[in-house]
N, C-alpha and C. Protein backbone atom coordinates (compact mmCIF):
# COMPACT_ATOMS: atom_id res chain seq x y z
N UNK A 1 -4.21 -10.03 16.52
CA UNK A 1 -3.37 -9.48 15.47
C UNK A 1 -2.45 -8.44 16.11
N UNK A 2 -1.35 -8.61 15.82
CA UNK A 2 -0.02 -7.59 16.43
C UNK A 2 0.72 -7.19 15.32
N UNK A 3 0.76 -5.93 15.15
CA UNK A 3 1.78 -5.50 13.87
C UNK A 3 2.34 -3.92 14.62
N UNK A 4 3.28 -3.46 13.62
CA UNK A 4 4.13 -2.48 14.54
C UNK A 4 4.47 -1.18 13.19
N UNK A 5 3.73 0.02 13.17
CA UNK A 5 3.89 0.78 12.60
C UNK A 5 4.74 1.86 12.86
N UNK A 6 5.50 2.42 12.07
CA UNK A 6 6.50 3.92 12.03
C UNK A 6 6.30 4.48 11.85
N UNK A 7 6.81 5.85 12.66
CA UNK A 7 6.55 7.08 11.44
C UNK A 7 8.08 7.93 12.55
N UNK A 8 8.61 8.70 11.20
CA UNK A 8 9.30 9.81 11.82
C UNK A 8 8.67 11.34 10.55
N UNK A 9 9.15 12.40 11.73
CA UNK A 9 8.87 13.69 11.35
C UNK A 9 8.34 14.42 12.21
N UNK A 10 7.52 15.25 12.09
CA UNK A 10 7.15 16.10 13.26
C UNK A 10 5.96 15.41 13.77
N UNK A 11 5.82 15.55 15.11
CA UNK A 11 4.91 15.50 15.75
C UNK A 11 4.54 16.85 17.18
N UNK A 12 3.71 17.78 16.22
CA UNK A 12 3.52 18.93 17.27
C UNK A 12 2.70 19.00 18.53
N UNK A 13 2.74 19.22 19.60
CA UNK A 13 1.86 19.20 21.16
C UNK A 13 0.42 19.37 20.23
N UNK A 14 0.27 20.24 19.28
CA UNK A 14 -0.95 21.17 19.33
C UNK A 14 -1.29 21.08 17.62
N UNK A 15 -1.16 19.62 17.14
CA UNK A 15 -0.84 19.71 15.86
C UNK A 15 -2.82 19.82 15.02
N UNK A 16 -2.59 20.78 13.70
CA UNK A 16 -3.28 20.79 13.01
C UNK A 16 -3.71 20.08 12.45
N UNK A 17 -4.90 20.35 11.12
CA UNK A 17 -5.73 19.73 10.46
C UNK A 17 -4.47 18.96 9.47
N UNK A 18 -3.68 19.82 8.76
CA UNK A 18 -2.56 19.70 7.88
C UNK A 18 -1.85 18.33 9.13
N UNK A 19 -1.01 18.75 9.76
CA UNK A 19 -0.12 18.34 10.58
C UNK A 19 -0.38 16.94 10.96
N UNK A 20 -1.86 16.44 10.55
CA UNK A 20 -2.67 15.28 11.33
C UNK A 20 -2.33 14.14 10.05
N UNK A 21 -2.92 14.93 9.32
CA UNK A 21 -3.30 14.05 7.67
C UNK A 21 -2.26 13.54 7.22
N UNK A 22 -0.70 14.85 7.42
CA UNK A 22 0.65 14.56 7.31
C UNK A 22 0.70 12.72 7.30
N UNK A 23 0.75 12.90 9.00
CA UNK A 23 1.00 11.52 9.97
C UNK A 23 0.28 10.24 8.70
N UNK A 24 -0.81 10.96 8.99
CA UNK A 24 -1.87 9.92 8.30
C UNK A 24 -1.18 9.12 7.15
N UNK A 25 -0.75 10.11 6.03
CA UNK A 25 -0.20 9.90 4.83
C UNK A 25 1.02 8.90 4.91
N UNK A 26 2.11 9.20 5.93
CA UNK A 26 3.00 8.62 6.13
C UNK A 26 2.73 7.26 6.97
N UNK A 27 1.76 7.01 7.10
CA UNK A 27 1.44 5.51 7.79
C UNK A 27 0.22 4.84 6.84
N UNK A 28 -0.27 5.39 6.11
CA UNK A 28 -1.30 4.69 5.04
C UNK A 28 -0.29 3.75 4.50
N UNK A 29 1.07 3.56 3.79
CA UNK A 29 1.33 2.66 3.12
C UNK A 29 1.64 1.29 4.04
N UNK A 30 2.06 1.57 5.33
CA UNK A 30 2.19 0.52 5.81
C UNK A 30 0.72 -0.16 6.71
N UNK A 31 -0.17 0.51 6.71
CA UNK A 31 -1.65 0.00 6.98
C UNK A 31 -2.24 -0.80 5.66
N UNK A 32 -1.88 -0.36 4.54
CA UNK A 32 -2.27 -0.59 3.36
C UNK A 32 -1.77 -2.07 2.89
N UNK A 33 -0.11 -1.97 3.50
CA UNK A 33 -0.06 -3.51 3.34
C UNK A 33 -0.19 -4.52 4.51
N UNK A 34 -0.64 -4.36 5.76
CA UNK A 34 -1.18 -4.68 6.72
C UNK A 34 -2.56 -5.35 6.53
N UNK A 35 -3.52 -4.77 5.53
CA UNK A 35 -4.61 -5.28 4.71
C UNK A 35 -4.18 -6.38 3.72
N UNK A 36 -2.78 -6.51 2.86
CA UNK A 36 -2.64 -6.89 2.25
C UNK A 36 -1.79 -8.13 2.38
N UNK A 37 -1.55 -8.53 3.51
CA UNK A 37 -0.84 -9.81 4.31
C UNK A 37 -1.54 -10.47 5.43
N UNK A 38 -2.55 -9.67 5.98
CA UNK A 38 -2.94 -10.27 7.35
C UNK A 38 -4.43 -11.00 6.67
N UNK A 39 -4.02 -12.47 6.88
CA UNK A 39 -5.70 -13.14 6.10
C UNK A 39 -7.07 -12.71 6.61
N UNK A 40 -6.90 -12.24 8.00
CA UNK A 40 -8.60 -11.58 8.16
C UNK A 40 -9.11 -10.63 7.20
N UNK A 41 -8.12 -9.58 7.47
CA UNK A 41 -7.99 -8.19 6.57
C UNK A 41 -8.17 -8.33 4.82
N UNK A 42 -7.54 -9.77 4.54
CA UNK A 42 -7.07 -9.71 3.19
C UNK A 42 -8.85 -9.74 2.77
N UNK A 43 -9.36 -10.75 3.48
CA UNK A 43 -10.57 -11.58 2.67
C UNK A 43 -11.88 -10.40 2.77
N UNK A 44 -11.43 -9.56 3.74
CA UNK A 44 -12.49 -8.23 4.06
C UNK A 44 -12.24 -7.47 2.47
N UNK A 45 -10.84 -7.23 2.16
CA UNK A 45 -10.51 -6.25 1.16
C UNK A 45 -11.30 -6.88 0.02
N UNK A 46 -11.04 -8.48 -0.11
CA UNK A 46 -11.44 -9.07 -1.67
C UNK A 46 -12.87 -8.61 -1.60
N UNK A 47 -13.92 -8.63 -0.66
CA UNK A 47 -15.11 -8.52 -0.49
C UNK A 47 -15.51 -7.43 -1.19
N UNK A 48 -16.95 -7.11 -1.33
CA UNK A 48 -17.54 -5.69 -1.49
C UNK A 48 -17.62 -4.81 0.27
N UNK A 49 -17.03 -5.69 0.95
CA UNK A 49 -17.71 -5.16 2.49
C UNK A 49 -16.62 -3.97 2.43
N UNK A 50 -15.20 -3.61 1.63
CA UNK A 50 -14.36 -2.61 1.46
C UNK A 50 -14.91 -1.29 1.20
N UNK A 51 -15.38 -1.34 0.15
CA UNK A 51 -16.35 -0.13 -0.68
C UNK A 51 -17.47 0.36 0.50
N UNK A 52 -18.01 -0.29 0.94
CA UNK A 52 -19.12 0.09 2.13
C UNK A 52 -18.41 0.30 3.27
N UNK A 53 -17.31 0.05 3.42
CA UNK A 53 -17.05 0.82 4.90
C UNK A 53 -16.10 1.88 4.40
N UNK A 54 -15.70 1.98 3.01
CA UNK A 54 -15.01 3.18 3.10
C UNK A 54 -16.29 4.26 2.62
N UNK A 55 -17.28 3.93 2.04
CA UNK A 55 -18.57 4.99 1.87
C UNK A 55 -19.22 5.59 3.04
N UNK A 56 -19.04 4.80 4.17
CA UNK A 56 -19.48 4.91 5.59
C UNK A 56 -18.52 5.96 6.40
N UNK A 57 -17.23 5.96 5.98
CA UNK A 57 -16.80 6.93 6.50
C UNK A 57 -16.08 7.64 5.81
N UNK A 58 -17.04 8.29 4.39
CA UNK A 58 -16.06 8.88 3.85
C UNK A 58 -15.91 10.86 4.32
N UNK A 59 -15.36 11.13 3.85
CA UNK A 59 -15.02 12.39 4.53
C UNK A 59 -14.09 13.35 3.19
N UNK A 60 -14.76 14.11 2.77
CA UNK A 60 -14.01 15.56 2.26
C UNK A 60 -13.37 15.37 0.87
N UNK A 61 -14.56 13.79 0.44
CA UNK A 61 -13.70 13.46 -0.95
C UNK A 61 -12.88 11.93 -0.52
N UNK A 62 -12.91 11.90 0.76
CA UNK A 62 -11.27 10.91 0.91
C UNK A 62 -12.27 9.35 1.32
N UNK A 63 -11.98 8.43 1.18
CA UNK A 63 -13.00 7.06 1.49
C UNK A 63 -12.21 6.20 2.68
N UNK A 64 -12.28 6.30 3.91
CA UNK A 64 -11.32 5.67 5.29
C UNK A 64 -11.94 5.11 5.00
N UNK A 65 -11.08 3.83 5.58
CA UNK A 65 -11.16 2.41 5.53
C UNK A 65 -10.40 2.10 7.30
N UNK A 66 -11.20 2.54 8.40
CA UNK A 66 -10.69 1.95 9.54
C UNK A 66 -10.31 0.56 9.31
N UNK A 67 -8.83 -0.18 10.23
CA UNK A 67 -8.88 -1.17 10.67
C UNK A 67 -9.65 -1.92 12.13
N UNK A 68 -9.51 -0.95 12.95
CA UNK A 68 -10.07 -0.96 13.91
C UNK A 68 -11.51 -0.11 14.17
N UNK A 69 -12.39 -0.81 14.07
CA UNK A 69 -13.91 -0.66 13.74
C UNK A 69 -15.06 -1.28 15.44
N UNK A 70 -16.11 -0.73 15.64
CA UNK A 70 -17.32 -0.92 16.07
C UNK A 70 -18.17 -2.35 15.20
N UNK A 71 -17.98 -2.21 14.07
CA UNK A 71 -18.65 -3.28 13.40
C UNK A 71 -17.99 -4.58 14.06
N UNK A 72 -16.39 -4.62 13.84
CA UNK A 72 -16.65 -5.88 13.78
C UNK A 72 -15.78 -6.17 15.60
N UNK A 73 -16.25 -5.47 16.39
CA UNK A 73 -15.98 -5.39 17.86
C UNK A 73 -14.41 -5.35 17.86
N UNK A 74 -13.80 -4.54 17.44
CA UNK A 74 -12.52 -4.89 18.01
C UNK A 74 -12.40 -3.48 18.35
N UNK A 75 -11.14 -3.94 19.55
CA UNK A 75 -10.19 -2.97 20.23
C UNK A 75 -8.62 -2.83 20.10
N UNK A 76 -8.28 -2.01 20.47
CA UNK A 76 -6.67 -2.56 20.15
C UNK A 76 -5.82 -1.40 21.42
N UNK A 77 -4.98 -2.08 21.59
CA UNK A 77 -4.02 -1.78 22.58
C UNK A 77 -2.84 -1.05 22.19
N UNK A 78 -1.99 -0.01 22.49
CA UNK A 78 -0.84 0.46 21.69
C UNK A 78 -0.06 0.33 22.84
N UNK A 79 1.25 0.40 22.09
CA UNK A 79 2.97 0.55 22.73
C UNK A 79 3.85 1.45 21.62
N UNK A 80 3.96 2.74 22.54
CA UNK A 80 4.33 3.77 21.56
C UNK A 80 5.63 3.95 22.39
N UNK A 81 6.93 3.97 21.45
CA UNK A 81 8.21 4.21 22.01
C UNK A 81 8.34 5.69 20.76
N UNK A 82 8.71 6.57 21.54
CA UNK A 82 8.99 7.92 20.91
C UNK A 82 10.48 8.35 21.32
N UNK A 83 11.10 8.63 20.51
CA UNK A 83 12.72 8.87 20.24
C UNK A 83 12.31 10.01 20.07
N UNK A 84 13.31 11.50 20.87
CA UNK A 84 13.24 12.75 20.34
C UNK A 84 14.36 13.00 20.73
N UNK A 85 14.81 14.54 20.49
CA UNK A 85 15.88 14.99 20.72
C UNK A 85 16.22 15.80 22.10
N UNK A 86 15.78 14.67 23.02
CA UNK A 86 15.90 15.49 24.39
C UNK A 86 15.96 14.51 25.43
N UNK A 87 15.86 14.29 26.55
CA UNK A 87 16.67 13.74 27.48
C UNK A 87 15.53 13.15 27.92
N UNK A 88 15.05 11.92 28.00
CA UNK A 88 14.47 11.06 28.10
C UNK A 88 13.39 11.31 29.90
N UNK A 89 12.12 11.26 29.72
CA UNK A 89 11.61 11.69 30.91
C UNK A 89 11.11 13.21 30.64
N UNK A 90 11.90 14.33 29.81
CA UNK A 90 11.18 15.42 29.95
C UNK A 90 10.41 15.78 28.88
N UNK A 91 9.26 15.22 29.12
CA UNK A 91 8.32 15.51 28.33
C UNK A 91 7.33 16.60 28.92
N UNK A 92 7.69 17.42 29.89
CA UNK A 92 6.46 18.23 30.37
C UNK A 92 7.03 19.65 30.02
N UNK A 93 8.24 19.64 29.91
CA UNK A 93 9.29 20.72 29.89
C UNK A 93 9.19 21.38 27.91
N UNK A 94 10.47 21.24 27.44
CA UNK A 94 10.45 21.41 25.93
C UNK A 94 9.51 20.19 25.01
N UNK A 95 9.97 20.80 24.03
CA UNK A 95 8.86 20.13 23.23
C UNK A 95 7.55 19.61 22.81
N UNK A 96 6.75 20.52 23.97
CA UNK A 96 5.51 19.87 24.44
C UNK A 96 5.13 19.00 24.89
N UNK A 97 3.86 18.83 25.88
CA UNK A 97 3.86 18.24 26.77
C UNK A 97 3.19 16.56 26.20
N UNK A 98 3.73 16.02 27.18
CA UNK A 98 3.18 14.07 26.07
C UNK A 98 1.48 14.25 26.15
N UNK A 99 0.72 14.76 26.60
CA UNK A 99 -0.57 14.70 26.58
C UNK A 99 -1.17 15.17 25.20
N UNK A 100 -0.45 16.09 24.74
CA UNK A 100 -0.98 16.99 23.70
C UNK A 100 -0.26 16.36 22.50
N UNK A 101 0.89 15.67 22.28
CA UNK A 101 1.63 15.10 21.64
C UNK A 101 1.14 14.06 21.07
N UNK A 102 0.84 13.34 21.96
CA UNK A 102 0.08 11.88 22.46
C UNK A 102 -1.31 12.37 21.41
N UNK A 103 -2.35 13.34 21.45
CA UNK A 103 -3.43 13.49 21.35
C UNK A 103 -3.24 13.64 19.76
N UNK A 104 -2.25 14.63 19.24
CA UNK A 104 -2.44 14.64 17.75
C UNK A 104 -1.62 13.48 17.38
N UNK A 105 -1.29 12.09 18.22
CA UNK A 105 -0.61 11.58 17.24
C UNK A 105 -1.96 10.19 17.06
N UNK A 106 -3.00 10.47 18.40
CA UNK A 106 -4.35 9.48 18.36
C UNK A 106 -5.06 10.50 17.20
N UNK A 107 -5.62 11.25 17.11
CA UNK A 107 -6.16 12.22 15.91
C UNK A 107 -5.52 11.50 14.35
N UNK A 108 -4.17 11.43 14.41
CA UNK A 108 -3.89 10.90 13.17
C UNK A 108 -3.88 9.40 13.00
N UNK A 109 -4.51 8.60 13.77
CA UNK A 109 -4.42 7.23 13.73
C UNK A 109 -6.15 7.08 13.62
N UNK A 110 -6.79 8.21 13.49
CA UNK A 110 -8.09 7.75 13.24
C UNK A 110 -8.72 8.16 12.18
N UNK A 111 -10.05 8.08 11.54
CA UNK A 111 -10.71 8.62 10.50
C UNK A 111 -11.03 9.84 11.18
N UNK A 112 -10.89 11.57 10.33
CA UNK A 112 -11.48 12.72 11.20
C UNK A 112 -12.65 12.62 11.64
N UNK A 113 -13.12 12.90 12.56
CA UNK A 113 -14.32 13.02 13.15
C UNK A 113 -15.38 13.63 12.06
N UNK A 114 -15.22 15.19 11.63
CA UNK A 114 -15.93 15.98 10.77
C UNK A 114 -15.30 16.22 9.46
N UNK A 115 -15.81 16.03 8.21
CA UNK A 115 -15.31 16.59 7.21
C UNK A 115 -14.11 17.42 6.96
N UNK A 116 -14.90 19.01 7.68
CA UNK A 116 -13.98 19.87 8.04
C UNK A 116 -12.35 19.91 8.00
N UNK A 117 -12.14 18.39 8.78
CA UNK A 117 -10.88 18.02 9.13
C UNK A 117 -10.46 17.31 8.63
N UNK A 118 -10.76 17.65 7.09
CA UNK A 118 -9.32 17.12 5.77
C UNK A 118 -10.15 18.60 4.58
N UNK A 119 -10.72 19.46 4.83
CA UNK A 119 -11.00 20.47 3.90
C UNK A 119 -9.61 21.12 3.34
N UNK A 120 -9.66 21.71 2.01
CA UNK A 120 -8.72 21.79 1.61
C UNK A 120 -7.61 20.52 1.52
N UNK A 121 -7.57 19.18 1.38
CA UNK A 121 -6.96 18.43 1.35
C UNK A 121 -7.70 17.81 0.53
N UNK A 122 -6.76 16.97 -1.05
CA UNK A 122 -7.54 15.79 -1.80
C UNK A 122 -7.12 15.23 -2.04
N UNK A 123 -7.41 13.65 -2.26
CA UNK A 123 -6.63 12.34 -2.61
C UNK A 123 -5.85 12.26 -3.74
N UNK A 124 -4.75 11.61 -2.98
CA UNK A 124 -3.42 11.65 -4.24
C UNK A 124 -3.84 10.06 -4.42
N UNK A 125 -2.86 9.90 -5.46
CA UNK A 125 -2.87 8.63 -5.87
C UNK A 125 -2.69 7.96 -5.00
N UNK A 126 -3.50 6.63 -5.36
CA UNK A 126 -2.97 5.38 -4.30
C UNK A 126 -3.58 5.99 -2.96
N UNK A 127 -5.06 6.85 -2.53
CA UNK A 127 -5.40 7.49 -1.35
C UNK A 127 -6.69 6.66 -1.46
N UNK A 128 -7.19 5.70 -2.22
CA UNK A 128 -8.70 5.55 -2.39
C UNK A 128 -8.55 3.95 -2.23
N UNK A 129 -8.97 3.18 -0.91
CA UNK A 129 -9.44 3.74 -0.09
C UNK A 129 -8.34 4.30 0.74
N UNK A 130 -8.65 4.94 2.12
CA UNK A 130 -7.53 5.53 2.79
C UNK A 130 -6.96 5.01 3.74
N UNK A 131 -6.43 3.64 4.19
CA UNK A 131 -6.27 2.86 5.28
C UNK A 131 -6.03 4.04 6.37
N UNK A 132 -6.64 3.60 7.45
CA UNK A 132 -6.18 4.19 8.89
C UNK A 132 -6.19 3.53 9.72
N UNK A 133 -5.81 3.68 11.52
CA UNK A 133 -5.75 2.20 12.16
C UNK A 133 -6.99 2.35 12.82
N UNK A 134 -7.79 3.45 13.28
CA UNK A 134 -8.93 3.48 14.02
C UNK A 134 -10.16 4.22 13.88
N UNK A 135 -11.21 4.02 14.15
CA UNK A 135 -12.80 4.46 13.72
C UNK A 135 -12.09 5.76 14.45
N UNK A 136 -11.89 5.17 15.75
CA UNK A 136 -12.11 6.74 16.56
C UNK A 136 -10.70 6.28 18.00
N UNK A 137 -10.41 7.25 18.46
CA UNK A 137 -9.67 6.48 19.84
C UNK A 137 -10.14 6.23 20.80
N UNK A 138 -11.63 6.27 20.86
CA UNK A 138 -12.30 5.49 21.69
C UNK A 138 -12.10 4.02 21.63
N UNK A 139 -11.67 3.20 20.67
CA UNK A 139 -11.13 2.03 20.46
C UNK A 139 -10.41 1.42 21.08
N UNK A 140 -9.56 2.37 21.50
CA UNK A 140 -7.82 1.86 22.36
C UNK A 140 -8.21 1.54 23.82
N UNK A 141 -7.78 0.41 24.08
CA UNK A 141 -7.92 0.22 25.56
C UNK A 141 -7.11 0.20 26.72
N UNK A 142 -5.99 0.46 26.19
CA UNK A 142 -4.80 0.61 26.82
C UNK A 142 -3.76 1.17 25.80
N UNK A 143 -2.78 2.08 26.15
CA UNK A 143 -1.45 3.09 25.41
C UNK A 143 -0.28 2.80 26.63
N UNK A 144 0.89 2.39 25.89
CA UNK A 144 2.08 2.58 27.07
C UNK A 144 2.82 2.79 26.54
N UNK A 145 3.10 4.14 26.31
CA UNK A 145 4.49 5.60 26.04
C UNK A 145 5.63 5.12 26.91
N UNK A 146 6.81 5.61 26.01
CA UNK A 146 8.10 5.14 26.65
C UNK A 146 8.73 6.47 25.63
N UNK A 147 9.81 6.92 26.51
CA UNK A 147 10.71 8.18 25.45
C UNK A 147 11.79 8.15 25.23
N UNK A 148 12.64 7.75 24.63
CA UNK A 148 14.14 7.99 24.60
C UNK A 148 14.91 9.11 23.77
N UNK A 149 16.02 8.56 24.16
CA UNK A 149 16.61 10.01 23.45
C UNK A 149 16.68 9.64 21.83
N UNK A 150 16.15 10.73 21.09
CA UNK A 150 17.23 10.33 19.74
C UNK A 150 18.26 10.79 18.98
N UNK A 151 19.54 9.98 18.60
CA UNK A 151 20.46 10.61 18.89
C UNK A 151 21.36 10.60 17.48
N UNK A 152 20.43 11.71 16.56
CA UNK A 152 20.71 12.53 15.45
C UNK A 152 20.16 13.97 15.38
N UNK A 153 20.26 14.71 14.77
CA UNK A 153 19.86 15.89 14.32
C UNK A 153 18.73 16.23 13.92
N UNK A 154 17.72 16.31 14.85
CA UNK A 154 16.38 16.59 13.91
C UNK A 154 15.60 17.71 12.91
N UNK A 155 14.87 17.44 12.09
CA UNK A 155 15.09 19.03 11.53
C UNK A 155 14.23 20.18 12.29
N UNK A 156 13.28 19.40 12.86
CA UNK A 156 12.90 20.74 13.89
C UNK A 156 12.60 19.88 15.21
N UNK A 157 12.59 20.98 16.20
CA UNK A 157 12.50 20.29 17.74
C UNK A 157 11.13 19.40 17.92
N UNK A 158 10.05 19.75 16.86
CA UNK A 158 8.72 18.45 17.33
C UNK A 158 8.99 17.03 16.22
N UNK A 159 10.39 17.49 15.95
CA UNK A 159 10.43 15.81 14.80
C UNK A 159 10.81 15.13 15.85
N UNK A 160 10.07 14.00 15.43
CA UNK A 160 10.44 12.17 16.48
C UNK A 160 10.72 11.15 15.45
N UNK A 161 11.07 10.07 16.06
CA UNK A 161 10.90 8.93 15.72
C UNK A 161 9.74 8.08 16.25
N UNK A 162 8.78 7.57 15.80
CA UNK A 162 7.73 6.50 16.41
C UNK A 162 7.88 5.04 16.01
N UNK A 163 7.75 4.25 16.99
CA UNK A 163 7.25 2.90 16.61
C UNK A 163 6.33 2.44 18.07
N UNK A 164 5.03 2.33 16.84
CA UNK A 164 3.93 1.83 17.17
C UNK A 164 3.19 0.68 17.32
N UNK A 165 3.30 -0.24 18.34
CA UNK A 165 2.92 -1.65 18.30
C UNK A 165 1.49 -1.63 18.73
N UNK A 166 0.81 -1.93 17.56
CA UNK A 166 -0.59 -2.08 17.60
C UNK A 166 -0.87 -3.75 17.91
N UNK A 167 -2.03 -4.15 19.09
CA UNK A 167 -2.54 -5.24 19.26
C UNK A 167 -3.93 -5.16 18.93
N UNK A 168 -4.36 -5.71 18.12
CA UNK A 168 -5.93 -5.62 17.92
C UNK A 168 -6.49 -6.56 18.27
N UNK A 169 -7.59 -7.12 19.04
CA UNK A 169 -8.21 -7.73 19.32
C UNK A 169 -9.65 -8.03 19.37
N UNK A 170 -10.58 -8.91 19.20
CA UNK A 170 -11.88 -8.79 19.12
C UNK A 170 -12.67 -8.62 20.68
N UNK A 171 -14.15 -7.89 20.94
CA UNK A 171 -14.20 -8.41 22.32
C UNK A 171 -15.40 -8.84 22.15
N UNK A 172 -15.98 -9.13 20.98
CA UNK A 172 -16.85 -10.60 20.65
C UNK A 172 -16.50 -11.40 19.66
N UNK A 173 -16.60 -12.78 20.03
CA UNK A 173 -16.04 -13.96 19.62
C UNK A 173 -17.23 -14.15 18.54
N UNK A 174 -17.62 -14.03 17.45
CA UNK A 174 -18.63 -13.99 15.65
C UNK A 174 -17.97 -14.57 14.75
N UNK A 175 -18.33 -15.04 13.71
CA UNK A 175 -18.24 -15.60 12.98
C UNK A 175 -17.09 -14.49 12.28
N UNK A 176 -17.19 -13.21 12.15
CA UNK A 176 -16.37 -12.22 11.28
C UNK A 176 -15.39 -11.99 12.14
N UNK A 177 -15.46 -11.97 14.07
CA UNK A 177 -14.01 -11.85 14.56
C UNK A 177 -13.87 -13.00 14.17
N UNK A 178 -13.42 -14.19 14.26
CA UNK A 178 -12.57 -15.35 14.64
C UNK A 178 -11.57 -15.29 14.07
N UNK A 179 -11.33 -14.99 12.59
CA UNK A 179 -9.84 -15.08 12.22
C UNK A 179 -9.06 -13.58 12.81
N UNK A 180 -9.51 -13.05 14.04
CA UNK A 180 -8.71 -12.06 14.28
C UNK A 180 -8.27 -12.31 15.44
N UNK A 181 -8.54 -13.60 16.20
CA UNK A 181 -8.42 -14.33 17.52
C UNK A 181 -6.96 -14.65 16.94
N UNK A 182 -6.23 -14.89 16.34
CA UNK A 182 -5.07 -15.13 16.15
C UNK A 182 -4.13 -16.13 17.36
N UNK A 183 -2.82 -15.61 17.61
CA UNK A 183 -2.79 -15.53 18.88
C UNK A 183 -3.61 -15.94 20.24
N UNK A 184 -4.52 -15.30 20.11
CA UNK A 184 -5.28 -14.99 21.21
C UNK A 184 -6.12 -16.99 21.76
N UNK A 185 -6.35 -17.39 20.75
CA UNK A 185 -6.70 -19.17 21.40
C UNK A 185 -5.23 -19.81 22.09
């Protein structure tokens, strides 16, 4: 399975609890219909197996619904092209450095680890369950960052542009991966 998610706005070196969920929020609708087109995903949602994995990781009131899960062995691979407002290559210099960048933008592609980290935060409409793309970023088996310039006005120096090409893949062949072999036969 290969699909390719967006997001623009800030993305800070050193981003917060707030700053994470942000991300989160702004990529739930297109995870949400990612469940709602891709036939592996779809027939998981019709199931009761939905409700139990979002009870499994629910957190602070909010019910995640990883796509990328331990249960059903998959991994997934990213290709992150980041547009900012600076000269392509200096990422160690302004704007913070891609490691730390990189880290809150894996933080917001997963379910929080601890409660804690959506406290003070509660589900708006249309939040139940909460699509996200990963249990944890232990998942990812490979990331390949690319930076260019972007070349409008941003409203502050940690806003980007992202597009995120997620590959998910199974790395056992079960009766519940197979329709996620896609591609992959």
């Amino acid at each position: 399975m290969r699909f390719v998610l967006t997001y623009s706005g800030p993305l800070p070196p050193n981003g917060g609890t707030s700053d994470k969920h942000r991300i989160r929020r702004a990529l739930l609708p297109q995870l949400k219909e990612q469940w709602n087109i891709d036939p592996a995903l779809h027939s998981i949602a019709e199931s009761t197996k939905l409700q139990e994995i979002g009870t499994r990781f629910a957190r602070g009131g909010f019910c995640f619904v990883p796509l990328v899960m331990r249960e059903y062995n998959l991994v997934c691979y990213l290709e992150v092209v980041m547009l900012r407002a600076e000269e392509p290559g200096n990422v160690l210099q302004s704007g913070g450095d891609i490691d730390n960048r990189i880290k809150t933008l894996f933080d917001s592609l997963s379910i929080p680890v601890h409660p804690n980290q959506v406290s003070g935060i509660s589900p708006q409409a249309g939040e139940n369950p909460f699509y996200c793309l990963l249990e944890d970023d232990s998942l990812v088996t490979g990331v390949e960052i690319k930076t260019e310039r972007l070349l409008e006005s941003p409203g502050n120096p940690n806003d980007v542009r992202l597009t995120i090409t997620a590959t998910v893949r199974p790395t056992k062949v079960t009766i519940e991966t197979l329709a996620f072999l896609g591609g992959w036969l």
